[in-house]
N, C-alpha and C. Protein backbone atom coordinates (compact mmCIF):
# COMPACT_ATOMS: atom_id res chain seq x y z
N UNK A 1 21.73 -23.96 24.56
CA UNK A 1 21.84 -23.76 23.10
C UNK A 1 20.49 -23.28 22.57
N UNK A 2 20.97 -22.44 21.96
CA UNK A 2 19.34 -21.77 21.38
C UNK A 2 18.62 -22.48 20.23
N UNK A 3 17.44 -22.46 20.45
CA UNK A 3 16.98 -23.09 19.36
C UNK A 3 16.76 -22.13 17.44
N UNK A 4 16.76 -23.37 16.77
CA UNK A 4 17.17 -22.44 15.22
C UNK A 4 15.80 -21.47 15.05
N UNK A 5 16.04 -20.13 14.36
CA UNK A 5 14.80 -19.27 14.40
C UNK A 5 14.30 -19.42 13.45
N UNK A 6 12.96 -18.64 13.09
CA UNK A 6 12.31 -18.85 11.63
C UNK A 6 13.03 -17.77 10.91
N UNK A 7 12.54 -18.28 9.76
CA UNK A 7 12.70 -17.49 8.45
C UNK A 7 11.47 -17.40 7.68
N UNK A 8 11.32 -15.76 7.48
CA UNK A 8 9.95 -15.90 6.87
C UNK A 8 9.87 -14.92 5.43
N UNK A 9 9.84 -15.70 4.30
CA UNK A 9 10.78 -14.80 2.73
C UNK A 9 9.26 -13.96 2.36
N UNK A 10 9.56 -12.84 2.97
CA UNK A 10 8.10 -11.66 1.60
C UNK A 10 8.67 -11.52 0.08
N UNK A 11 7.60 -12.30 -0.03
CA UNK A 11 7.62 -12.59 -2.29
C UNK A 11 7.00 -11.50 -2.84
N UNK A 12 6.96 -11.69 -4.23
CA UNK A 12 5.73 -10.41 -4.90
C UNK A 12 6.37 -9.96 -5.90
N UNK A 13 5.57 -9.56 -6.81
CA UNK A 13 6.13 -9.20 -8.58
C UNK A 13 6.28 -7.59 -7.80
N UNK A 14 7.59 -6.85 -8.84
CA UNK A 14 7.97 -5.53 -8.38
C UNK A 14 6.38 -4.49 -8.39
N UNK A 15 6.59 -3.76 -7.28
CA UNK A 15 5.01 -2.87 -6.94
C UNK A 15 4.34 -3.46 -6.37
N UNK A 16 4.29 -4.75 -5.49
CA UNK A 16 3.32 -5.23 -4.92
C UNK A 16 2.86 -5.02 -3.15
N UNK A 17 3.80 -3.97 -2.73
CA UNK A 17 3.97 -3.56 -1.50
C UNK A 17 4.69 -4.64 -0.66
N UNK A 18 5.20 -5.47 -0.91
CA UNK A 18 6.29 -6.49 -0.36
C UNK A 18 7.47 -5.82 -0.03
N UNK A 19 8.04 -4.67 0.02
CA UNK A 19 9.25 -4.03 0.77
C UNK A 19 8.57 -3.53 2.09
N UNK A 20 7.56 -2.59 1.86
CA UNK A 20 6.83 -2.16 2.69
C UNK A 20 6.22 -2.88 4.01
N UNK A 21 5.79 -3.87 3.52
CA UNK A 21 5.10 -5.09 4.23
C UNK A 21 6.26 -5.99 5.08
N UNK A 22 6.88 -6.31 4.69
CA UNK A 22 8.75 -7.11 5.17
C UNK A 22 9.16 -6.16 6.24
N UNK A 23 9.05 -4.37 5.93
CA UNK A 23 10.01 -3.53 7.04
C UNK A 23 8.09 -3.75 8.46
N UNK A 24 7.22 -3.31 8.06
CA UNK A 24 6.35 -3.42 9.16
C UNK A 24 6.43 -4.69 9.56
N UNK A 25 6.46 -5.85 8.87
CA UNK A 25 6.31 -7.45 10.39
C UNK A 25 7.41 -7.63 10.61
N UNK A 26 8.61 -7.67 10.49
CA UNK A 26 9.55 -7.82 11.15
C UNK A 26 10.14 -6.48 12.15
N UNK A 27 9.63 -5.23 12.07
CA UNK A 27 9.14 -4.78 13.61
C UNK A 27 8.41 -4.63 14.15
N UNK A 28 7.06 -5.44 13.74
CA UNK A 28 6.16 -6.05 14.47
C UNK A 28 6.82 -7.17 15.44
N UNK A 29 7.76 -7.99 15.15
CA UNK A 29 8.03 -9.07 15.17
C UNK A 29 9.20 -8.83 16.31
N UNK A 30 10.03 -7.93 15.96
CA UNK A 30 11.20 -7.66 16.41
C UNK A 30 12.57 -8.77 15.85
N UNK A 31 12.04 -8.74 14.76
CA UNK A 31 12.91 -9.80 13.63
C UNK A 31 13.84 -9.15 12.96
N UNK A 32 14.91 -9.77 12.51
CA UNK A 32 16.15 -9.27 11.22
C UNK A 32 15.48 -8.85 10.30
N UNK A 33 15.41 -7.64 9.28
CA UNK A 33 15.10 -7.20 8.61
C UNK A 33 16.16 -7.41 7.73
N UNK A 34 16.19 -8.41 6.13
CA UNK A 34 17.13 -8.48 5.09
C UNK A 34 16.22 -8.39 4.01
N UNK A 35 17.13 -8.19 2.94
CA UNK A 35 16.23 -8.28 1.62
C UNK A 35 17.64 -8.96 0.56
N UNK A 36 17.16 -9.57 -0.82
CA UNK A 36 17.85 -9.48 -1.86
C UNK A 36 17.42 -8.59 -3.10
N UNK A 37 18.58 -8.74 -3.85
CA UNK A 37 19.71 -8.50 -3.42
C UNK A 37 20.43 -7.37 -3.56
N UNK A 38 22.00 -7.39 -2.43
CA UNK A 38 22.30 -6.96 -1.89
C UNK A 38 22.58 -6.35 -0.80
N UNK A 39 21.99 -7.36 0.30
CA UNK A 39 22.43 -7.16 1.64
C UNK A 39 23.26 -7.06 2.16
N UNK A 40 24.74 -7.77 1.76
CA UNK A 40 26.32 -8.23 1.92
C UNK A 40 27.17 -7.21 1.06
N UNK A 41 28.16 -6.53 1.69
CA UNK A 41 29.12 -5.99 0.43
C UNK A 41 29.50 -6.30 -0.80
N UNK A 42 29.24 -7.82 -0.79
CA UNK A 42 29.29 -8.70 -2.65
C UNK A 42 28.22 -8.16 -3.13
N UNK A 43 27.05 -8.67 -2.36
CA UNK A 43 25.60 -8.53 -2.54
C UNK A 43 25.77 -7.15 -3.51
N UNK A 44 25.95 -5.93 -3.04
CA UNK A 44 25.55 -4.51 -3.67
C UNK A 44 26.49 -4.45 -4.91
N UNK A 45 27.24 -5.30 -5.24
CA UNK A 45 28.28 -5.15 -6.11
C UNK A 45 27.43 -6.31 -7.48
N UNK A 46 26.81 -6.84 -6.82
CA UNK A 46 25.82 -7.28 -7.64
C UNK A 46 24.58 -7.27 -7.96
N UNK A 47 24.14 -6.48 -6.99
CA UNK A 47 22.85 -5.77 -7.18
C UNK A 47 22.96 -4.30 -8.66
N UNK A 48 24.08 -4.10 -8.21
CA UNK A 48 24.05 -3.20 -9.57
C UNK A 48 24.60 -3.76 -10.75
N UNK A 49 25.17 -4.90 -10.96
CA UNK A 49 25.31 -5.80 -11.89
C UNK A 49 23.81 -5.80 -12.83
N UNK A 50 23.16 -6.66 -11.82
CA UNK A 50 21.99 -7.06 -12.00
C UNK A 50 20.90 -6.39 -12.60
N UNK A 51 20.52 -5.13 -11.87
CA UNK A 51 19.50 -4.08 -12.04
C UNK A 51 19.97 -2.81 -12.87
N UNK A 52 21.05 -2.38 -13.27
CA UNK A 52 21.13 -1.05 -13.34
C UNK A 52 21.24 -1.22 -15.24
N UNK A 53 20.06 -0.35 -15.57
CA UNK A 53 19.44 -0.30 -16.75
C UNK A 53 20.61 -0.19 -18.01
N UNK A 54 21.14 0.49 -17.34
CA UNK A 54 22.39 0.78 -18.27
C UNK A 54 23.77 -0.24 -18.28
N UNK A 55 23.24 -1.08 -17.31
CA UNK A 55 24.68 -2.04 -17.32
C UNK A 55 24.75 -3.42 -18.54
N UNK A 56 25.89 -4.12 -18.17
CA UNK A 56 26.09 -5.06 -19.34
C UNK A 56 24.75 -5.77 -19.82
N UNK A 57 24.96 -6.44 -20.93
CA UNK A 57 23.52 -7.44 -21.38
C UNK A 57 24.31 -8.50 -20.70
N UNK A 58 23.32 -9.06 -19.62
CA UNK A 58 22.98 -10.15 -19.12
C UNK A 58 22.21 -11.18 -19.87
N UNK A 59 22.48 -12.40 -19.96
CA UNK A 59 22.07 -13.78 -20.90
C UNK A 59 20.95 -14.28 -19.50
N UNK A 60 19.83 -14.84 -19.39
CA UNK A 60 19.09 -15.36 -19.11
C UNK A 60 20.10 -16.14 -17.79
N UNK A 61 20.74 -16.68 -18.54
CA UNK A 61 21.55 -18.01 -17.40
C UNK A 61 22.45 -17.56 -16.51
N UNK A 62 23.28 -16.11 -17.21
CA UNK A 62 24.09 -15.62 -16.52
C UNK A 62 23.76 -14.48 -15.32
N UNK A 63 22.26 -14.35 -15.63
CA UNK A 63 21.62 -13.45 -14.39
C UNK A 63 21.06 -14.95 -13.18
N UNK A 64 20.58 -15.61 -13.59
CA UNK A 64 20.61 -16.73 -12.34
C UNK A 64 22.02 -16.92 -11.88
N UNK A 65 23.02 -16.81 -12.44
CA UNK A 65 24.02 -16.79 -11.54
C UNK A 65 24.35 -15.86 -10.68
N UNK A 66 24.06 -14.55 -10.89
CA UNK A 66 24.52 -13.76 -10.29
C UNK A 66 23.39 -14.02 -9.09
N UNK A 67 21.95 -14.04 -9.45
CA UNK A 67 21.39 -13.88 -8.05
C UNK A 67 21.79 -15.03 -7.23
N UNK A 68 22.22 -16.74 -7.75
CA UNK A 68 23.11 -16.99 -6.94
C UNK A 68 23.58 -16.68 -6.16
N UNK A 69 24.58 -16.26 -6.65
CA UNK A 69 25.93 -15.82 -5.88
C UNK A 69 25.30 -14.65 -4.68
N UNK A 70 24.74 -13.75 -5.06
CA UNK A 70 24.05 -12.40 -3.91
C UNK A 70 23.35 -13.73 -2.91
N UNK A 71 22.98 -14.65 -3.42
CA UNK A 71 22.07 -15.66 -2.35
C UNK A 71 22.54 -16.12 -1.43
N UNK A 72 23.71 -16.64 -1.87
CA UNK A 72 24.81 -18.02 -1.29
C UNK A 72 26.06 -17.06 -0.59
N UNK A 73 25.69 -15.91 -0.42
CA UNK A 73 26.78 -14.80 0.37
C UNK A 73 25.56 -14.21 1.35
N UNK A 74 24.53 -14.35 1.30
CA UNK A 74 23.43 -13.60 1.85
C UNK A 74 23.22 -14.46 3.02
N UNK A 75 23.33 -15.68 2.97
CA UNK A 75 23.05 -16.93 3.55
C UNK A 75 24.15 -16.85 4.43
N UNK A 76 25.43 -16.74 4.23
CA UNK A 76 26.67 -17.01 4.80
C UNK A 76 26.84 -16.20 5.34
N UNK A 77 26.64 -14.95 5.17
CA UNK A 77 27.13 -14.10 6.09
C UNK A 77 25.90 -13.61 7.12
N UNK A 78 24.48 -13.05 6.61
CA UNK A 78 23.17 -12.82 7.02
C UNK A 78 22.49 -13.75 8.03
N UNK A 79 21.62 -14.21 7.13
CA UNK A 79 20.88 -15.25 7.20
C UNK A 79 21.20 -16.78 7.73
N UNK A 80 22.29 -17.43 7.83
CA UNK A 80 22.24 -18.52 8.39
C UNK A 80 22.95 -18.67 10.04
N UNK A 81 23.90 -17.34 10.19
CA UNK A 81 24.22 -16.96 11.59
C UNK A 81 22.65 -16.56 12.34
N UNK A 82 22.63 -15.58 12.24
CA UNK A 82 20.68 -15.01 12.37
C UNK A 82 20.09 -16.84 12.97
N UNK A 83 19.72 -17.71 12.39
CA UNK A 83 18.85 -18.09 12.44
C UNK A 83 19.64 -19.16 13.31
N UNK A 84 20.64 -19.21 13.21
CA UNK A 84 21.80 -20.29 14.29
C UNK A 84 21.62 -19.70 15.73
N UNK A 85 21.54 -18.50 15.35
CA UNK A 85 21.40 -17.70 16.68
C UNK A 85 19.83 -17.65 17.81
N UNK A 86 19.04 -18.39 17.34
CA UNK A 86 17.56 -18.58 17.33
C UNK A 86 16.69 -17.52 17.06
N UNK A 87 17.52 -16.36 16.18
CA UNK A 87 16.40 -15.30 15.66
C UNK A 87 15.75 -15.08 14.44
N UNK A 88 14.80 -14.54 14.85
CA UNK A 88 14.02 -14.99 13.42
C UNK A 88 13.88 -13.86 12.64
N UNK A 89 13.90 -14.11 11.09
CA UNK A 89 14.41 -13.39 10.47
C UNK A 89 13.30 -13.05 8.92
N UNK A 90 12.99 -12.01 8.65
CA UNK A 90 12.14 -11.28 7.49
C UNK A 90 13.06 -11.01 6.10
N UNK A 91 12.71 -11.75 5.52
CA UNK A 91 13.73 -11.61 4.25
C UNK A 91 12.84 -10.82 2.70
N UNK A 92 12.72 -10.31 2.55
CA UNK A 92 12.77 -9.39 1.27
C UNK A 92 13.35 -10.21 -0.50
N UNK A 93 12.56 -11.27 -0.27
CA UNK A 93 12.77 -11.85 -1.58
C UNK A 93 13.82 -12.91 -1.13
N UNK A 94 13.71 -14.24 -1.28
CA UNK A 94 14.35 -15.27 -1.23
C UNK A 94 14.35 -16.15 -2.20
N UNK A 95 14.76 -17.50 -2.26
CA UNK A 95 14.48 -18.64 -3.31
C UNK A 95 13.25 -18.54 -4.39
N UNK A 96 12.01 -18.11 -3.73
CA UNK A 96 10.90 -18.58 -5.10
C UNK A 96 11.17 -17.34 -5.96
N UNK A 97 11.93 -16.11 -5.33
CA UNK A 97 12.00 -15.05 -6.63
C UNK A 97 12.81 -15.37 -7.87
N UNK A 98 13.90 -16.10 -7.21
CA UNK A 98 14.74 -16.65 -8.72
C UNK A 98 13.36 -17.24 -9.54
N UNK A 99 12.64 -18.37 -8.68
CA UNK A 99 12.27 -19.62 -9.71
C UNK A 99 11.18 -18.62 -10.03
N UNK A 100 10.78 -17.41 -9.69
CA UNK A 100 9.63 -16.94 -10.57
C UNK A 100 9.92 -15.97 -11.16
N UNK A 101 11.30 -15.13 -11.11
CA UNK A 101 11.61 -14.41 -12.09
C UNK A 101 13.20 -14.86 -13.48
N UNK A 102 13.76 -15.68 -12.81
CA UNK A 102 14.32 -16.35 -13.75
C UNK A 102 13.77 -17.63 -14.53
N UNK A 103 12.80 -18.50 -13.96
CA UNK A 103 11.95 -19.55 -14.05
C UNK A 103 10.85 -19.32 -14.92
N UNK A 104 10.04 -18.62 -14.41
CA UNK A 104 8.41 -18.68 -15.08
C UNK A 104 8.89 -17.28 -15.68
N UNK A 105 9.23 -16.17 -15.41
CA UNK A 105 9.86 -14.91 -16.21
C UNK A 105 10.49 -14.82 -17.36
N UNK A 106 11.82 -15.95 -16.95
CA UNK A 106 12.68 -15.57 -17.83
C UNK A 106 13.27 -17.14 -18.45
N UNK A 107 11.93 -18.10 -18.44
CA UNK A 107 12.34 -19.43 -19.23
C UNK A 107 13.11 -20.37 -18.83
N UNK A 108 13.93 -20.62 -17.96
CA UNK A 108 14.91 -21.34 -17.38
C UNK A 108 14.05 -22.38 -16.75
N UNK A 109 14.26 -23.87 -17.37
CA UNK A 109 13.81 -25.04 -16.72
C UNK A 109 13.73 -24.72 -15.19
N UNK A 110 12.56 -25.06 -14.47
CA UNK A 110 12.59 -25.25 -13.03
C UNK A 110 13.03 -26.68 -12.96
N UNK A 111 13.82 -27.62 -13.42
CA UNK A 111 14.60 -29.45 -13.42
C UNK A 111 16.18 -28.60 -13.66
N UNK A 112 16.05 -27.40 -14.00
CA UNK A 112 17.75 -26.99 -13.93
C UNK A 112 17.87 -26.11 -12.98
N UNK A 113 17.07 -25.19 -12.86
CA UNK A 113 17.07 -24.01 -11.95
C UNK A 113 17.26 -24.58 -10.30
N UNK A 114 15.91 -25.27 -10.35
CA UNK A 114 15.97 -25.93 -8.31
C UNK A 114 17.19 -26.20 -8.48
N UNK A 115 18.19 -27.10 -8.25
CA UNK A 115 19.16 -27.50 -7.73
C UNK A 115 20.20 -26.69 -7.82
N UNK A 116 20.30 -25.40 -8.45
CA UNK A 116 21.17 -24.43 -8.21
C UNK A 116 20.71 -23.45 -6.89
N UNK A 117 19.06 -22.95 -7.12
CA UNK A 117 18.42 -22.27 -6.05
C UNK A 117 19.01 -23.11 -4.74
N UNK A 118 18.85 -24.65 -4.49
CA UNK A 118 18.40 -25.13 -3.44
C UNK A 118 19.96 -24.81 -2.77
N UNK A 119 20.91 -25.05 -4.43
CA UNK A 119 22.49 -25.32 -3.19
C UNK A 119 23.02 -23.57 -3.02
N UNK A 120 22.56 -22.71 -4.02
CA UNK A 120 22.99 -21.28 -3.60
C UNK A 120 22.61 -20.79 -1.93
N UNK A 121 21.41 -21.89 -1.47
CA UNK A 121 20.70 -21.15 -0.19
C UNK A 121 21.26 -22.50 0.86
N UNK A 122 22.48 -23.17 0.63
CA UNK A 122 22.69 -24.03 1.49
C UNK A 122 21.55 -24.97 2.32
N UNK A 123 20.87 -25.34 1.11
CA UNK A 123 19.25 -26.30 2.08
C UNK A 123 18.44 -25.36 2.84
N UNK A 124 18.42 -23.93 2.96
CA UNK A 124 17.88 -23.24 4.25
C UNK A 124 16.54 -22.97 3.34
N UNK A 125 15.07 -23.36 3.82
CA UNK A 125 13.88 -23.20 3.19
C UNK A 125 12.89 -22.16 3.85
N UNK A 126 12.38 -21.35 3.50
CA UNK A 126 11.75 -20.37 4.60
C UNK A 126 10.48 -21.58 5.17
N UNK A 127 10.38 -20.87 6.50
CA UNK A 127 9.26 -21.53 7.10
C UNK A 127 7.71 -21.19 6.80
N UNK A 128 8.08 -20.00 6.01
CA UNK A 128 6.37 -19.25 5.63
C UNK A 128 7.09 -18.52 4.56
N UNK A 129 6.40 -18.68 3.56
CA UNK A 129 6.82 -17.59 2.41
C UNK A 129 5.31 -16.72 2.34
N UNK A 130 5.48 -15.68 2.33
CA UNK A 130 4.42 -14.88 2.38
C UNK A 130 4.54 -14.22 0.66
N UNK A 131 3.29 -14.33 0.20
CA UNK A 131 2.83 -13.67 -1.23
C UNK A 131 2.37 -12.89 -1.37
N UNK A 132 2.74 -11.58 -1.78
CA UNK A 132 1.91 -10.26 -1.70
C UNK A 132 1.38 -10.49 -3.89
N UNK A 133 0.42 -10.88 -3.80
CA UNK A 133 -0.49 -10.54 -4.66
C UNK A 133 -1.44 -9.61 -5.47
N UNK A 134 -0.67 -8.67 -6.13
CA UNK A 134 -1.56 -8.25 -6.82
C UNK A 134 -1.83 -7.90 -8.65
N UNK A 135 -2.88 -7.54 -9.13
CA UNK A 135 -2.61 -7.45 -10.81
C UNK A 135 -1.63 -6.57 -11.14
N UNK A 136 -0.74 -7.29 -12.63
CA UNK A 136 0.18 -6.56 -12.59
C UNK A 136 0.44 -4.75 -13.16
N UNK A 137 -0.98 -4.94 -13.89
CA UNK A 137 -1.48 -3.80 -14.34
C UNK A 137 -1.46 -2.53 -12.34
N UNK A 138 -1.93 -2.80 -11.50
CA UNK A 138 -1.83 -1.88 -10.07
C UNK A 138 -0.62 -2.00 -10.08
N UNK A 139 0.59 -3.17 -10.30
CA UNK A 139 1.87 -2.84 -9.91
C UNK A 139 2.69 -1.87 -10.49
N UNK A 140 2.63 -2.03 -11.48
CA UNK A 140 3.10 -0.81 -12.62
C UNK A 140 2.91 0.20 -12.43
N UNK A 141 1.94 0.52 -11.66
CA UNK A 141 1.71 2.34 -11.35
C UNK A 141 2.22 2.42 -10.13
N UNK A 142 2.81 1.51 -9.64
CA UNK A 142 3.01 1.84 -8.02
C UNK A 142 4.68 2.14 -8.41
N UNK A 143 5.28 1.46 -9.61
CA UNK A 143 6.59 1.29 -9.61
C UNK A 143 7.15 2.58 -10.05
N UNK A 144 8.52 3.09 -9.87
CA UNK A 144 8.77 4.35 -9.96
C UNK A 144 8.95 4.65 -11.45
N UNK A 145 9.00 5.79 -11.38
CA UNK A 145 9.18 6.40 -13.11
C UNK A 145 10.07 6.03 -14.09
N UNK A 146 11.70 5.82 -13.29
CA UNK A 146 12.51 5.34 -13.67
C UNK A 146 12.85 4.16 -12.80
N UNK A 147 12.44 3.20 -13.38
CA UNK A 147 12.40 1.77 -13.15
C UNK A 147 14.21 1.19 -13.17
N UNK A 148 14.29 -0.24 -12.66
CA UNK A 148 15.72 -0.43 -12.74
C UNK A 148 15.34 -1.26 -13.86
N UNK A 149 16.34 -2.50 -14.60
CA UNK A 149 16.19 -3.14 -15.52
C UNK A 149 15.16 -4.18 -15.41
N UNK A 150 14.64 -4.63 -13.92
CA UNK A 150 14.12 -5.85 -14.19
C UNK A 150 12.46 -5.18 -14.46
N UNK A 151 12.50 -4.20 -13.24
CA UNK A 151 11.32 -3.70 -13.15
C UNK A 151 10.73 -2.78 -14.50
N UNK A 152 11.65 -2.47 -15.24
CA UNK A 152 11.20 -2.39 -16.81
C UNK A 152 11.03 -2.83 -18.00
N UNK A 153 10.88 -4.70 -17.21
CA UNK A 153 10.57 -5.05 -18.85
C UNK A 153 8.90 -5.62 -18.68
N UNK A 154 8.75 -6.15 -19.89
CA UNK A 154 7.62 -5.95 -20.29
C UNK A 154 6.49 -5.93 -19.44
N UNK A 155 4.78 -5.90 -19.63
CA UNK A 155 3.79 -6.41 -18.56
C UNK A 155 3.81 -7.92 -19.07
N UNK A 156 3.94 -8.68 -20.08
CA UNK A 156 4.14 -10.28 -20.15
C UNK A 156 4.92 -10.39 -19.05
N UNK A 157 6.00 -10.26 -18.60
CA UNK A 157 6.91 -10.50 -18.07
C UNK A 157 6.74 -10.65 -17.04
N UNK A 158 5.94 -9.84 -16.41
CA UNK A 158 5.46 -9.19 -14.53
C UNK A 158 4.24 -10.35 -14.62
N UNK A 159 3.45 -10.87 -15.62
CA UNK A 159 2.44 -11.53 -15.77
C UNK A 159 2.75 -13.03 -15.49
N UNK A 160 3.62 -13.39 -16.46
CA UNK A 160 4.29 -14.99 -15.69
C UNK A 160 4.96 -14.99 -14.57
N UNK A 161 5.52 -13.64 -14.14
CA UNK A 161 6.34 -14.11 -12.87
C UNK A 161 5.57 -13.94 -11.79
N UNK A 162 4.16 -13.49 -12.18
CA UNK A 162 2.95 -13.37 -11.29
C UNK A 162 2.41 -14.95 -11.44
N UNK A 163 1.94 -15.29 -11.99
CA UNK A 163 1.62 -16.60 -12.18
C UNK A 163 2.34 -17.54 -12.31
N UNK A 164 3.83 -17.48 -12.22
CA UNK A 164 4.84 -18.28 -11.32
C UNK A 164 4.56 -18.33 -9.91
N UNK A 165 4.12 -17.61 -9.38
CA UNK A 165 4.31 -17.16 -7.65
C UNK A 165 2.97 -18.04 -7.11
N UNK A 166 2.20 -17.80 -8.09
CA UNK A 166 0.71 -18.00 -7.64
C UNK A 166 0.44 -19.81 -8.04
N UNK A 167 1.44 -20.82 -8.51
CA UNK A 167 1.62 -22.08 -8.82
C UNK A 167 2.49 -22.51 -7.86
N UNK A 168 3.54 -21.86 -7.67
CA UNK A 168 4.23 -22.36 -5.99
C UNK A 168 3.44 -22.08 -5.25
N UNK A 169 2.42 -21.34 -4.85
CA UNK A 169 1.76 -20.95 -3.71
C UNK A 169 0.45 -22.31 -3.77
N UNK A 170 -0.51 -22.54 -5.28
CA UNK A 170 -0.87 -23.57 -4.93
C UNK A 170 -0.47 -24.57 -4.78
N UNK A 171 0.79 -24.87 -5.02
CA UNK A 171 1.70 -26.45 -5.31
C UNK A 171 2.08 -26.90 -3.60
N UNK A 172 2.11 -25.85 -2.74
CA UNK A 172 3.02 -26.05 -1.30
C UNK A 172 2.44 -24.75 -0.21
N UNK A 173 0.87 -25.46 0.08
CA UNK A 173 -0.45 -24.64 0.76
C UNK A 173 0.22 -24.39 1.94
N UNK A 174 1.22 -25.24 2.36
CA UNK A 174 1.39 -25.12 4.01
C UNK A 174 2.33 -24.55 4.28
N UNK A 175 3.56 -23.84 3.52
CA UNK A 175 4.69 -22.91 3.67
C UNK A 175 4.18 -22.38 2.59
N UNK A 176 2.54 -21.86 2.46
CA UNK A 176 2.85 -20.38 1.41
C UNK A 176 1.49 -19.62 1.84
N UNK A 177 1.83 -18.82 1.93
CA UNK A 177 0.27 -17.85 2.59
C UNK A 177 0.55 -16.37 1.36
N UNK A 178 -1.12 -16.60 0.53
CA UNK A 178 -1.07 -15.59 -0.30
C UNK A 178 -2.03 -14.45 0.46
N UNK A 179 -1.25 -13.21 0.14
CA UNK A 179 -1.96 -12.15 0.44
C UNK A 179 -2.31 -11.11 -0.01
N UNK A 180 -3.62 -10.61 0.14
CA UNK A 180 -4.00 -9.58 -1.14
C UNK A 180 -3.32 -8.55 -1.15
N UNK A 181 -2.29 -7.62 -1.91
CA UNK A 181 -1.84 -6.82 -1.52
C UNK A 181 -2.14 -5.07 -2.17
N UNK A 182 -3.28 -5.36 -2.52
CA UNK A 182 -4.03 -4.51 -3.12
C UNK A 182 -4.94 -3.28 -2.27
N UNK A 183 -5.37 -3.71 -0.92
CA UNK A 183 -5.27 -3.08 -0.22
C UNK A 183 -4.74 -1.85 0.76
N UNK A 184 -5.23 -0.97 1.82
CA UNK A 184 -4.47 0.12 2.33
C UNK A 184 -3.47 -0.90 3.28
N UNK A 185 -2.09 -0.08 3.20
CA UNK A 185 -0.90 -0.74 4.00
C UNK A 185 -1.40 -1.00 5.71
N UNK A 186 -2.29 -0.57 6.26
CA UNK A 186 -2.90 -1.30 7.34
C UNK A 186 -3.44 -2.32 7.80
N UNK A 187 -4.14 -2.19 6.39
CA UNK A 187 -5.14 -3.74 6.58
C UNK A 187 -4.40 -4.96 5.94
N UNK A 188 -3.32 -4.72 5.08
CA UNK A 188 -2.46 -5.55 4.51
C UNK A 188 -1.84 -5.83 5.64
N UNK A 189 -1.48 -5.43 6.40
CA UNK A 189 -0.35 -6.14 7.07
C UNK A 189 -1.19 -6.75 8.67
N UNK A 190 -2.14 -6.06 8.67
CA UNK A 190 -3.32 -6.82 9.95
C UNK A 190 -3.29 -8.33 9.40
N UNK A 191 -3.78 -8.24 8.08
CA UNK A 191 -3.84 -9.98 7.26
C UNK A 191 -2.73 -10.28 7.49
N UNK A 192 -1.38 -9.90 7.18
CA UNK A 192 0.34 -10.72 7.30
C UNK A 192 0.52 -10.91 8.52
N UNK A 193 -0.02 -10.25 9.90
CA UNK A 193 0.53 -10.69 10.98
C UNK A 193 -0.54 -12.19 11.68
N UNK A 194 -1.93 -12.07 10.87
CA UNK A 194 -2.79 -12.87 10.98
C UNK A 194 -2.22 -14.22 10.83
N UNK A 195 -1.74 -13.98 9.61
CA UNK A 195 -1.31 -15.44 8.84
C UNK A 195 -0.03 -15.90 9.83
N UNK A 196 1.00 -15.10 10.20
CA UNK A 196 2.13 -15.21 10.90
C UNK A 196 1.74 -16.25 12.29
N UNK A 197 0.57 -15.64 12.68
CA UNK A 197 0.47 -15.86 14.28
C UNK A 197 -0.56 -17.25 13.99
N UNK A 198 -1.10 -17.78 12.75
CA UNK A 198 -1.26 -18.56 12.92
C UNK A 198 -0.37 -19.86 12.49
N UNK A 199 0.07 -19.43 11.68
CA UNK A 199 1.03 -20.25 11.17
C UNK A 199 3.00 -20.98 11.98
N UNK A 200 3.29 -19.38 12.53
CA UNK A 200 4.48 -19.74 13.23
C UNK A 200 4.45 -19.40 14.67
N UNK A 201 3.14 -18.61 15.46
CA UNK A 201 2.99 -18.12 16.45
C UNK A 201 3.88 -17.14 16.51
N UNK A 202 4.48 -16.84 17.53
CA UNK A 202 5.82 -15.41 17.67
C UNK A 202 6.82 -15.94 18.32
N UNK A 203 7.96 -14.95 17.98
CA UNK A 203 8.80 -15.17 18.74
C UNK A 203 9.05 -15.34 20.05
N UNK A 204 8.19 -14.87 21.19
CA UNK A 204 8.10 -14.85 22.39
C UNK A 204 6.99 -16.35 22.77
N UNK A 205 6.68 -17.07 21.60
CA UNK A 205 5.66 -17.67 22.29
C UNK A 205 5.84 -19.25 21.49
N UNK A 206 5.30 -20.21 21.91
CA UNK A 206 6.00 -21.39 21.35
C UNK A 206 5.64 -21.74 19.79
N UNK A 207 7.05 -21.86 19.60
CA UNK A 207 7.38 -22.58 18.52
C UNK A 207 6.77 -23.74 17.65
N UNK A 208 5.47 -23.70 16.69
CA UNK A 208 4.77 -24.93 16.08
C UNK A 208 5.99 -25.72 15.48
């Protein structure tokens, strides 16, 4: 029986090179490459729910549901076979993005929010959440011209959910490794595989 694999969630306010960074260590790694949302056929059906500038007005409460739901299908079908299977797996935004973009973003008690995050992801906690860090003023220029809905609202906005990220990261030192992501995509990810190999070692090599 194989043993359960890691899971390792790349965080980061939109523009922070966290897509970029997620596709290089997990084939560094030779890991599952997922992201939210929309990984799952629900998933994309709510990914454009969610993001597409022109779609319905979403209420604060009723967009935590939806990323819910993209979560708790992401898990079930993705992510919790994957890791049953003992492989380890690179995820593209997991749990702390709700609590820092619906949470510290978008106002929603973190005493109401956790216990929806915790049961949308069936208890599954990443073993390393990696933080790509940077000001939100550099993110904004990195982000495309035509932005989707989330990635176009305000710089307040990108600012708390930056300093959401950066309060889970000091609150829980030992599943959170922040990384500068301000840097050229080389040396950024020399630091992410740094942190990886000290923190979870590799897949080929034992398991902390």
């Amino acid at each position: 029986m194989s043993r359960r694999g890691r899971l390792i969630a790349i965080e980061g306010i939109d523009g922070s090179g966290k897509s970029t960074q997620a596709r290089l260590l997990a084939g560094a790694l030779g890991a599952l490459l997922t992201y939210e949302p929309g990984a799952t056929p629900l998933g994309q059906a709510l990914r454009r729910l969610l993001l597409d500038p022109a779609g319905v007005g979403l209420s604060i409460r009723a967009e935590a549901l939806v990323v819910a739901a993209d979560r708790a299908q992401h898990v079930f079908e993705v992510i919790g076979p994957a890791l049953e299977d003992g492989r380890w797996v690179v995820t593209d935004r997991f749990s702390a993005s709700t609590l820092a973009y619906q949470g510290h973003g978008g106002g929603l008690a973190a005493d109401e929010l956790g216990p929806l995050v915790a049961w949308a992801a069936a208890g599954i906690e990443p073993d390393l959440n990696l933080l790509f860090d940077v000001d939100p003023s550099v993110a904004a220029a990195r982000r495309p011209a035509r932005p989707d809905r989330l990635e176009g609202l305000d710089e307040g906005f990108h600012h708390r959910v930056r300093q959401g990220y950066l309060a889970m990261a000091r609150a829980a030192p030992r599943s959170w490794a922040v990384v500068d992501g301000s840097g050229p995509v080389d040396e950024v990810a020399e630091a992410v595989r740094r942190f990886v190999d000290e923190r979870l070692g590799s897949p080929s090599g034992p398991r902390l």
